[in-house]
N, C-alpha and C. Protein backbone atom coordinates (compact mmCIF):
# COMPACT_ATOMS: atom_id res chain seq x y z
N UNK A 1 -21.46 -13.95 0.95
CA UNK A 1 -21.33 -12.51 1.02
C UNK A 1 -21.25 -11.97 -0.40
N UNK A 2 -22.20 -11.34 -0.51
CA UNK A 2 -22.38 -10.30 -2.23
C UNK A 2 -21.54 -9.11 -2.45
N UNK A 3 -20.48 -8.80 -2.89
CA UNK A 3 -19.82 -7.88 -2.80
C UNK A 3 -20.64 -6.43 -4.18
N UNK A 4 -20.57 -5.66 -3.21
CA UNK A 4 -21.43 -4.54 -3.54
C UNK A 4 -20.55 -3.29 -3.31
N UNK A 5 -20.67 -1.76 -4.33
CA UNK A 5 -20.16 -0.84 -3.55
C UNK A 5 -20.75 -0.43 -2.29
N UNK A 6 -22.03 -0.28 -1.92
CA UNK A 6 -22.99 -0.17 -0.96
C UNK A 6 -22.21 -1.07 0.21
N UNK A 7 -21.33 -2.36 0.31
CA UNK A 7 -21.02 -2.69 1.55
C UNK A 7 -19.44 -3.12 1.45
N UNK A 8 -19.21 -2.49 0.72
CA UNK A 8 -17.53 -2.60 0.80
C UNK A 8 -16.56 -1.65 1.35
N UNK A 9 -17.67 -0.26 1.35
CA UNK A 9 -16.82 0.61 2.50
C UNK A 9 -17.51 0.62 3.62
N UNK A 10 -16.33 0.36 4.74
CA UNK A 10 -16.91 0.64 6.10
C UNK A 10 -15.81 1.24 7.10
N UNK A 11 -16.14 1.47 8.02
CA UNK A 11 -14.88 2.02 8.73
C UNK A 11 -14.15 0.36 9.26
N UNK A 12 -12.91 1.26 9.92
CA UNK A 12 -11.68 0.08 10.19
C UNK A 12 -12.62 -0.42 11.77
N UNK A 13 -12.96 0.62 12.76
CA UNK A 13 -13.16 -0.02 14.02
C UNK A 13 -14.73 -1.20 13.76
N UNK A 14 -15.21 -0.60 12.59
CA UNK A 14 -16.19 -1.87 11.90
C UNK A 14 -16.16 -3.06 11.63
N UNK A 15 -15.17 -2.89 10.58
CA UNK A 15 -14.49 -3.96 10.44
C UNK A 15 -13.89 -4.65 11.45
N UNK A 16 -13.13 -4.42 12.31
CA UNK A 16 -12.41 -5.20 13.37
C UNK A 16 -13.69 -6.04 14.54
N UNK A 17 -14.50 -5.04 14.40
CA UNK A 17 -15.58 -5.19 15.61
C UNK A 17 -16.11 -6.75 14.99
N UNK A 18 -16.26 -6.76 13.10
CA UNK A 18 -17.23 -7.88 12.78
C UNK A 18 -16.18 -9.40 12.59
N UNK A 19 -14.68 -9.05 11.98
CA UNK A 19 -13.93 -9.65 11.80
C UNK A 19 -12.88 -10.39 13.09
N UNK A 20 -12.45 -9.15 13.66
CA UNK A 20 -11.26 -9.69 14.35
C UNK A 20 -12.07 -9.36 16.17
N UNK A 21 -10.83 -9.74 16.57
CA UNK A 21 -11.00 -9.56 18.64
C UNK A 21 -11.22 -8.31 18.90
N UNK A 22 -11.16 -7.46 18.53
CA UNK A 22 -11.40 -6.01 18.81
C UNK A 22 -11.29 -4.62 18.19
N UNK A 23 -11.17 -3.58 18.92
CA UNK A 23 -11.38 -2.30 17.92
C UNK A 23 -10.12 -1.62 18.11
N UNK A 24 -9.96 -0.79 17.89
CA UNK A 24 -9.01 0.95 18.15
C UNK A 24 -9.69 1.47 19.64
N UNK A 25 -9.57 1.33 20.37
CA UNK A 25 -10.30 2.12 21.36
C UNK A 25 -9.64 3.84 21.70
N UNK A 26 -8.44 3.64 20.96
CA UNK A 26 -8.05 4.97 20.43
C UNK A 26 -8.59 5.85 19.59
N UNK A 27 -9.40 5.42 18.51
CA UNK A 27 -9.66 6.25 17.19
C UNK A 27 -10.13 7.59 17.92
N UNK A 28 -11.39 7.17 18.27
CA UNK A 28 -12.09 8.87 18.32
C UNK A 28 -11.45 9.84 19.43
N UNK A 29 -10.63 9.26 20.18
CA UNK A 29 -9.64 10.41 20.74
C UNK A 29 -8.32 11.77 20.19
N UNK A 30 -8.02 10.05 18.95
CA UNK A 30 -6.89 10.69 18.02
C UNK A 30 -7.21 11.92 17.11
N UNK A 31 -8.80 11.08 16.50
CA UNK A 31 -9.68 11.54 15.25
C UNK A 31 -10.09 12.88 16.16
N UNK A 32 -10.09 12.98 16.94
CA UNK A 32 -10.35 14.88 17.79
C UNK A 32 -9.15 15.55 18.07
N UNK A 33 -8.02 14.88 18.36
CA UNK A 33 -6.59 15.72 18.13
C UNK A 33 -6.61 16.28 16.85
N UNK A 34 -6.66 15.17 15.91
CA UNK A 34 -6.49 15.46 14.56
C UNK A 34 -7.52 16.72 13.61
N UNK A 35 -8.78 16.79 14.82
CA UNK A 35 -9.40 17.44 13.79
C UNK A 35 -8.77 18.93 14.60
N UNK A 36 -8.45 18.71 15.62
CA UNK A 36 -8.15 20.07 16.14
C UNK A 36 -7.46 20.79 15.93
N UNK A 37 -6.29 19.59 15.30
CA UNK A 37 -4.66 19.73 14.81
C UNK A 37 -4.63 19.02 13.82
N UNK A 38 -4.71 19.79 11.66
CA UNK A 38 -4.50 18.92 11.20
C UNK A 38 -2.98 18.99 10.89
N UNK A 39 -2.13 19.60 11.25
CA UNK A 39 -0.55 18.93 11.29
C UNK A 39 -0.53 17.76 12.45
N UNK A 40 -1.54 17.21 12.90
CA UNK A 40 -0.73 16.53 13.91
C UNK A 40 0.17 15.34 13.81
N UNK A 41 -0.24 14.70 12.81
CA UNK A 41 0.76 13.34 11.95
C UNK A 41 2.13 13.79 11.36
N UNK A 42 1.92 15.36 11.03
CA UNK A 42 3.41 16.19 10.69
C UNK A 42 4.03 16.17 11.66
N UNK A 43 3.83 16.57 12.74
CA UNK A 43 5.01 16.89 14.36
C UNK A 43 5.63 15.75 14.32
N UNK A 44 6.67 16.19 14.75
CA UNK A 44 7.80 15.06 15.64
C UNK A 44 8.53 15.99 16.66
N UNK A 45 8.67 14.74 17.41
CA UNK A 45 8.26 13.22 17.44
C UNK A 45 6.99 13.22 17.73
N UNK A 46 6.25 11.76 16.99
CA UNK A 46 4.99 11.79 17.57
C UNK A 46 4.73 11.20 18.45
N UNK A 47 3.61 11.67 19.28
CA UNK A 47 3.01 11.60 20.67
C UNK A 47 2.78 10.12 20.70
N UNK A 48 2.86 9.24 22.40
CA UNK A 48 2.84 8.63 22.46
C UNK A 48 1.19 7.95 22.00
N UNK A 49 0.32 8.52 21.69
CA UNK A 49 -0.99 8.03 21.88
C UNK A 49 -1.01 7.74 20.16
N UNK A 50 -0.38 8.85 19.38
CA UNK A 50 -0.62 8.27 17.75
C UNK A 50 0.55 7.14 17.41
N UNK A 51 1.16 7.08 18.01
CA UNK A 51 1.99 5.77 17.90
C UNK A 51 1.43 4.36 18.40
N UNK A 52 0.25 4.41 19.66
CA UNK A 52 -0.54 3.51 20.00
C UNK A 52 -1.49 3.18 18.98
N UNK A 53 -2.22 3.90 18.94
CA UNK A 53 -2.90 4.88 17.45
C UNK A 53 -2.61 3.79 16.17
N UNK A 54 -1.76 4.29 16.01
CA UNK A 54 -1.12 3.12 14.64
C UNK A 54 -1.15 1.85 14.58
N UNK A 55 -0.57 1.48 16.05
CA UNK A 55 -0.14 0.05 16.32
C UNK A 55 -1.04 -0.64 16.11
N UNK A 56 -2.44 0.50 16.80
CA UNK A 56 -3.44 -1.14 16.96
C UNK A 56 -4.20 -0.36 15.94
N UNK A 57 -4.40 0.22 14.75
CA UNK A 57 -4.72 0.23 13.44
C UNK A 57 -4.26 -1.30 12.58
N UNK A 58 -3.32 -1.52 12.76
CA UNK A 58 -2.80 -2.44 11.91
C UNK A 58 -2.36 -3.98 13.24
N UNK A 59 -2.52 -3.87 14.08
CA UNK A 59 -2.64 -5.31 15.01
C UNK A 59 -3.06 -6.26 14.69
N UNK A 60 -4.81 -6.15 13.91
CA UNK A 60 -5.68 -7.17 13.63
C UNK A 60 -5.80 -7.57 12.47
N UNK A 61 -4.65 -6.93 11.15
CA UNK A 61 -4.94 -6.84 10.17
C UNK A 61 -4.70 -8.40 9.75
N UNK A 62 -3.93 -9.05 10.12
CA UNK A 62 -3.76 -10.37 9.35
C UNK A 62 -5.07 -11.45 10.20
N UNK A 63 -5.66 -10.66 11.03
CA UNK A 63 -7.06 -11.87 11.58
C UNK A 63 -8.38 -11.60 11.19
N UNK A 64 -7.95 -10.25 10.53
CA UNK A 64 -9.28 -9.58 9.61
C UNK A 64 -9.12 -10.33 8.47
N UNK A 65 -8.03 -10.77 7.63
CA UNK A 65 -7.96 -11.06 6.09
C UNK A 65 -8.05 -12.69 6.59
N UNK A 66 -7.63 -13.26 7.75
CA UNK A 66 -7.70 -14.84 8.07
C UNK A 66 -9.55 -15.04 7.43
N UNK A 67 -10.07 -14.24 8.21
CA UNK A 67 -11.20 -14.40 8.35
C UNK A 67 -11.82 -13.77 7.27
N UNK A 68 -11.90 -13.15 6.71
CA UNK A 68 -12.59 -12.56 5.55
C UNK A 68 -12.60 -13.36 4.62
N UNK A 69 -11.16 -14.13 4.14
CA UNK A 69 -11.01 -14.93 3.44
C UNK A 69 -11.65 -16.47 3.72
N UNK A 70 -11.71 -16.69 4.82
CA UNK A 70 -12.68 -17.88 4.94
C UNK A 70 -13.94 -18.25 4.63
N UNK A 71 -14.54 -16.87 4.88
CA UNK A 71 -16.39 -16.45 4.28
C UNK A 71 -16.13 -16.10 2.99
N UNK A 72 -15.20 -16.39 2.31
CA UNK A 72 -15.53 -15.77 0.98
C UNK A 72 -15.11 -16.75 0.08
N UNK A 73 -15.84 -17.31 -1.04
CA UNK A 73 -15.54 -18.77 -2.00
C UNK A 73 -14.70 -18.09 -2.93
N UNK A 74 -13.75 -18.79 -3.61
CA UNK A 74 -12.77 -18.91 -4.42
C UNK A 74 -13.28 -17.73 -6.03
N UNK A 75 -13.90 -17.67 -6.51
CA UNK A 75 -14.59 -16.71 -7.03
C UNK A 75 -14.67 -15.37 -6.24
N UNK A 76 -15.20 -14.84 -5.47
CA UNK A 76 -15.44 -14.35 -4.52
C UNK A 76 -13.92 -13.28 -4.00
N UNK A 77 -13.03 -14.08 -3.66
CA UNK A 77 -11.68 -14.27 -3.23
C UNK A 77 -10.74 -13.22 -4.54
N UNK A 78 -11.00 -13.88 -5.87
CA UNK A 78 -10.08 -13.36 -6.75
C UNK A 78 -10.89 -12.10 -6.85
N UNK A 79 -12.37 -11.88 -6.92
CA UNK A 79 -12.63 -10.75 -7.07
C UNK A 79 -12.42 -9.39 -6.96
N UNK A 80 -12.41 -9.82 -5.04
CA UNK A 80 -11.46 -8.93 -4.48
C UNK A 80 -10.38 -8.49 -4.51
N UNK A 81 -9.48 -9.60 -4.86
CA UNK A 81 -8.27 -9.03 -5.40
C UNK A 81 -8.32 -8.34 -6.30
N UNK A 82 -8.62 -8.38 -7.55
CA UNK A 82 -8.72 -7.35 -8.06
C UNK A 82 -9.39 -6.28 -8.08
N UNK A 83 -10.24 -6.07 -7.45
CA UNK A 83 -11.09 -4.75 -6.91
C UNK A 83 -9.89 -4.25 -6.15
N UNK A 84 -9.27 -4.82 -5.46
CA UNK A 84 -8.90 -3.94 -4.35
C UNK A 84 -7.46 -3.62 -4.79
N UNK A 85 -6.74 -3.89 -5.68
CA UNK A 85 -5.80 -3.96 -6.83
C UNK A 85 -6.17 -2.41 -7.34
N UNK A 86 -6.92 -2.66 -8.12
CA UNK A 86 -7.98 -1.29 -9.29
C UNK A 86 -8.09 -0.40 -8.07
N UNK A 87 -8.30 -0.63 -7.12
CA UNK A 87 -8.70 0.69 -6.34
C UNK A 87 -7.22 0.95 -5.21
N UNK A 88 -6.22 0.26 -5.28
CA UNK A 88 -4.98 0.96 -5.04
C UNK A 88 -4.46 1.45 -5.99
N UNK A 89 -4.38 1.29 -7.10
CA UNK A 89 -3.89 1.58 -8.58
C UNK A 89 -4.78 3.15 -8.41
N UNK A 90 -5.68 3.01 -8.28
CA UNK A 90 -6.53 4.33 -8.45
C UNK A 90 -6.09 5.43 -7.66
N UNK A 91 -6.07 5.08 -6.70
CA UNK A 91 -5.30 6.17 -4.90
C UNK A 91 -4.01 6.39 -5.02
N UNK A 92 -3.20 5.32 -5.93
CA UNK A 92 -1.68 5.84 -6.60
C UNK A 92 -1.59 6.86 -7.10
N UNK A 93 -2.52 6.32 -8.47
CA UNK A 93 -2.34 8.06 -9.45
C UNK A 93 -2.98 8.58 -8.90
N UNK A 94 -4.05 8.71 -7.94
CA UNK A 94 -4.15 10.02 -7.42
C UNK A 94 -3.16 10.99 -6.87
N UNK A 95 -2.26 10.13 -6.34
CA UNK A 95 -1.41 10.67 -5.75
C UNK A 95 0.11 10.85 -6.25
N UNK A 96 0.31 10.06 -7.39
CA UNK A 96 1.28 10.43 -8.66
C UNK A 96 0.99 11.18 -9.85
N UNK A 97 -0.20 11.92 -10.11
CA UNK A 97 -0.23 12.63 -11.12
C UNK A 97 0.04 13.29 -11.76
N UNK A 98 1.40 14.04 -10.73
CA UNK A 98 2.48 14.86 -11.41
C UNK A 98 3.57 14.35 -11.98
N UNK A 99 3.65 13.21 -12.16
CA UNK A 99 4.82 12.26 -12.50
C UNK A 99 4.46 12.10 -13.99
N UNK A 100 5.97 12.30 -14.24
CA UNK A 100 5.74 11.84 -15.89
C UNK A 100 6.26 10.46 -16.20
N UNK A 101 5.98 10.05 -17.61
CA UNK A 101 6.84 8.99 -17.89
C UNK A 101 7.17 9.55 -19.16
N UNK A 102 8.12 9.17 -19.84
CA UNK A 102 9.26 9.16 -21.08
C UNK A 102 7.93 9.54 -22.35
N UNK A 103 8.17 10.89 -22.84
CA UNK A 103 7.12 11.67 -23.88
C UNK A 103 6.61 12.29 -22.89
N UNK A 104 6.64 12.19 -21.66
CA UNK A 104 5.63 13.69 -21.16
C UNK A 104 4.33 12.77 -20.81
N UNK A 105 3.85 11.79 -20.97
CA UNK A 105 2.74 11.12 -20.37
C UNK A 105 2.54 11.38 -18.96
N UNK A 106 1.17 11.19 -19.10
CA UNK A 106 1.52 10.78 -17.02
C UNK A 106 1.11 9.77 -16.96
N UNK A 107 1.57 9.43 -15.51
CA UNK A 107 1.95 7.72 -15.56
C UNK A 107 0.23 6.76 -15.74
N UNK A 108 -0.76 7.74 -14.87
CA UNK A 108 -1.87 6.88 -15.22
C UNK A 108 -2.41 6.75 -16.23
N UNK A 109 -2.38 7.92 -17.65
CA UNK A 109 -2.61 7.98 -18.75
C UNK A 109 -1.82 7.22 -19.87
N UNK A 110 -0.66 6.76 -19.07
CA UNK A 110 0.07 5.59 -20.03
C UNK A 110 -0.28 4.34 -19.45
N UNK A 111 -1.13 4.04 -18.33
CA UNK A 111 -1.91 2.67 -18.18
C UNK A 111 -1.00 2.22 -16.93
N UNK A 112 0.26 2.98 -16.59
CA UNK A 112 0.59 1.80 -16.00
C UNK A 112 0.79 2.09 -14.53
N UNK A 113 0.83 0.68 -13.86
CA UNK A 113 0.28 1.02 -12.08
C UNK A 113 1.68 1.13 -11.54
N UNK A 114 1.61 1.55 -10.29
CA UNK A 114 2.74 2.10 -9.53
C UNK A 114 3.52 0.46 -9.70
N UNK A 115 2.64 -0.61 -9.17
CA UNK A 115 3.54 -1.86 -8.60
C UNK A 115 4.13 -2.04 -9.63
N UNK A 116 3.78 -1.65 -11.16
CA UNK A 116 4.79 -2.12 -12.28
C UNK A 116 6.26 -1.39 -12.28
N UNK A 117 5.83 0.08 -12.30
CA UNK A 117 7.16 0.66 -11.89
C UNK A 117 8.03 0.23 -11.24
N UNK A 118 7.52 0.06 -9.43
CA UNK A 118 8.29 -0.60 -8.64
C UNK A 118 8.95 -2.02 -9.13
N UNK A 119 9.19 -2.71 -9.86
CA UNK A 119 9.64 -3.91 -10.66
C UNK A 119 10.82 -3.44 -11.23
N UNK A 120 10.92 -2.39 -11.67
CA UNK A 120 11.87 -2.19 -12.27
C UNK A 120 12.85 -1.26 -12.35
């Protein structure tokens, strides 16, 4: 498997469909609440169906990475890790950019990633 940007994003019920036992058979029910209602992840309590919703979002996740990691050689393997490292680091500061660090920096402009913070 050639890791490419062209096939590294795909959706989750994709992924599950090629990797693991099955899909969300929830998504596109939720994904139409949601577009109808975008507070709907705000309400509480939440509805019993986005709590199903969730569950089996994340059910297959350790038979998706069993398996992903098996098709993929040791080269291959670290790659990803760090791709996928760099691109949580990235969706952090997106989402910490108002954060300073010590001089008024912000935290992604002083280099450093959320997981370092969390260390200390």
């Amino acid at each position: 498997m050639e890791l490419t940007d062209t096939n590294m994003r795909k959706g989750l019920n994709k992924i599950l469909a090629e990797y693991a036992s099955g899909i969300n058979n929830l998504k596109e029910g939720v994904k139409q609440k949601y577009i109808a209602d975008p507070n709907y992840w705000k309400r509480r309590p939440l509805e019993a169906d986005a709590i199903r919703y969730a569950a089996e979002d994340v059910a297959h996740l350790l038979e998706v990475e069993r398996e992903m990691s098996s098709r993929l050689g040791t080269v291959q393997r670290k790659e990803v890790l760090v791709r996928s490292r760099q691109a949580a680091d990235s969706q952090r500061c997106q989402r910490l950019s108002d954060l300073t660090v010590e001089g008024g920096e912000d935290i992604c402009e002083a280099g450093l990633s959320f997981s370092y913070l969390l260390c200390f």
